[in-house]
Protein backbone atom coordinates (compact mmCIF):
# COMPACT_ATOMS: atom_id res chain seq x y z
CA UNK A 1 -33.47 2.07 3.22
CA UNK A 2 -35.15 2.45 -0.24
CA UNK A 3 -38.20 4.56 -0.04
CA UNK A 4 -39.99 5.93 -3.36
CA UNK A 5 -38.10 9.12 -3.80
CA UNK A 6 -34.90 7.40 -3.63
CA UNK A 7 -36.37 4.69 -5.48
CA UNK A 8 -37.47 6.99 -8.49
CA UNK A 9 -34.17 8.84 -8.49
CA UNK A 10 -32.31 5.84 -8.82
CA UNK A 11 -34.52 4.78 -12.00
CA UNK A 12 -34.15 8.34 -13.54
CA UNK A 13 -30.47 8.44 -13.60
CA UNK A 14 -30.50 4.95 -14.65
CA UNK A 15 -32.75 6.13 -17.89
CA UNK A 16 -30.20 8.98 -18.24
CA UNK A 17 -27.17 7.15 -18.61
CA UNK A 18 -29.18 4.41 -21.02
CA UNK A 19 -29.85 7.39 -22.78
CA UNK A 20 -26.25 9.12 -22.99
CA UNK A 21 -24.82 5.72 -24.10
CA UNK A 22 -27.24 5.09 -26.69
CA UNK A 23 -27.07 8.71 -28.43
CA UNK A 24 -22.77 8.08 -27.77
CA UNK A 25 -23.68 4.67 -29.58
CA UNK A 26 -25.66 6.17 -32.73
CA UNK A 27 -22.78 8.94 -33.06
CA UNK A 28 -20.20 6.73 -34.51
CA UNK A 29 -22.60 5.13 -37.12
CA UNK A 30 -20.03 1.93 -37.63
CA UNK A 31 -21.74 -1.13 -37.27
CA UNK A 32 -19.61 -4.29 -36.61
CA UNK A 33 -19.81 -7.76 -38.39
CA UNK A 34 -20.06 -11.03 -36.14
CA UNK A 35 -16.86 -11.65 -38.05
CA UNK A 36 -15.08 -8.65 -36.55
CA UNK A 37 -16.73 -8.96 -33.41
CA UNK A 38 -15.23 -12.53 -33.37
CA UNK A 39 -11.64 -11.70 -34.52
CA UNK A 40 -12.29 -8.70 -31.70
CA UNK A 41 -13.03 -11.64 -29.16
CA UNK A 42 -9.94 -13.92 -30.32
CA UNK A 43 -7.20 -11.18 -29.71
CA UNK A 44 -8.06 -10.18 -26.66
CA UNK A 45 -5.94 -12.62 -24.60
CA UNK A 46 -3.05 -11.57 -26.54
CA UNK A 47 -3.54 -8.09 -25.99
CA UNK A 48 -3.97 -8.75 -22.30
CA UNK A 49 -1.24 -11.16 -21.77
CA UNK A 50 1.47 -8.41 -23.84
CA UNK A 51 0.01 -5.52 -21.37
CA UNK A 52 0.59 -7.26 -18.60
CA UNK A 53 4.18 -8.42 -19.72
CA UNK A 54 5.22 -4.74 -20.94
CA UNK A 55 3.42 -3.39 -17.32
CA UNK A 56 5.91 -5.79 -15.53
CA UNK A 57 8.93 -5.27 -17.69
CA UNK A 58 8.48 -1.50 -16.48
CA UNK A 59 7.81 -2.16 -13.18
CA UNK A 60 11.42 -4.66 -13.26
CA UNK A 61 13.17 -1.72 -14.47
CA UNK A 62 11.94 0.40 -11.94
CA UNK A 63 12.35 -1.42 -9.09
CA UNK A 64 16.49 -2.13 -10.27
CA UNK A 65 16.85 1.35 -10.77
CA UNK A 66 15.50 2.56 -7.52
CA UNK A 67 16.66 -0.27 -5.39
CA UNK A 68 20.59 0.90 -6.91
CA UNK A 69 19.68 4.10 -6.17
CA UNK A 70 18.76 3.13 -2.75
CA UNK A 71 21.85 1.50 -2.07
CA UNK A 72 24.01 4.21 -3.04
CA UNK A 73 22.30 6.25 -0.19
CA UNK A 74 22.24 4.22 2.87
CA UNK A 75 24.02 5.92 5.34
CA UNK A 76 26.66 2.90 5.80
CA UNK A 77 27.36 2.46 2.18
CA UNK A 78 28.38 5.84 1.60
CA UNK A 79 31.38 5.88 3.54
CA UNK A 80 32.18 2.32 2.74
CA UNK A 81 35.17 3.73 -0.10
CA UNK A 82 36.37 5.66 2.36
CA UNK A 83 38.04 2.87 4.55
């Protein structure tokens, strides 16, 4: 399955992405305190738990207006004010 040209093609494109990220890395120059890193590390369960609250908020709001919408176009429901 893994012979030596496969082998060494698999190492050089590892070494080029190592080397993409770390010259991405040195472009922004800001270096981070443990302090920040640690406030960074503390909000993130917030910031998760409110994305996934706003994502199914939308999705609520999507699924009353479409299921409304679906009612009002079922073939027996449209004739149902008719009678």
């Amino acid at each position: 399955m893994w012979n030596m040209k496969s082998t060494m093609l698999f190492v050089a494109s590892l070494v080029a992405v190592i080397l993409i990220s770390m010259s991405m890395a040195n472009a922004n120059d800001k270096t981070i305190t443990p302090k920040e890193f640690g406030t960074a590390i503390a909000e993130t369960p917030g910031k998760i738990v409110k994305f996934i609250s706003s994502e199914v908020d939308k999705t609520k709001e999507y699924q009353k207006n479409s299921w409304a919408e679906m009612k009002s176009k079922w073939p027996w429901t449209m004739f149902k004010g008719n009678q």
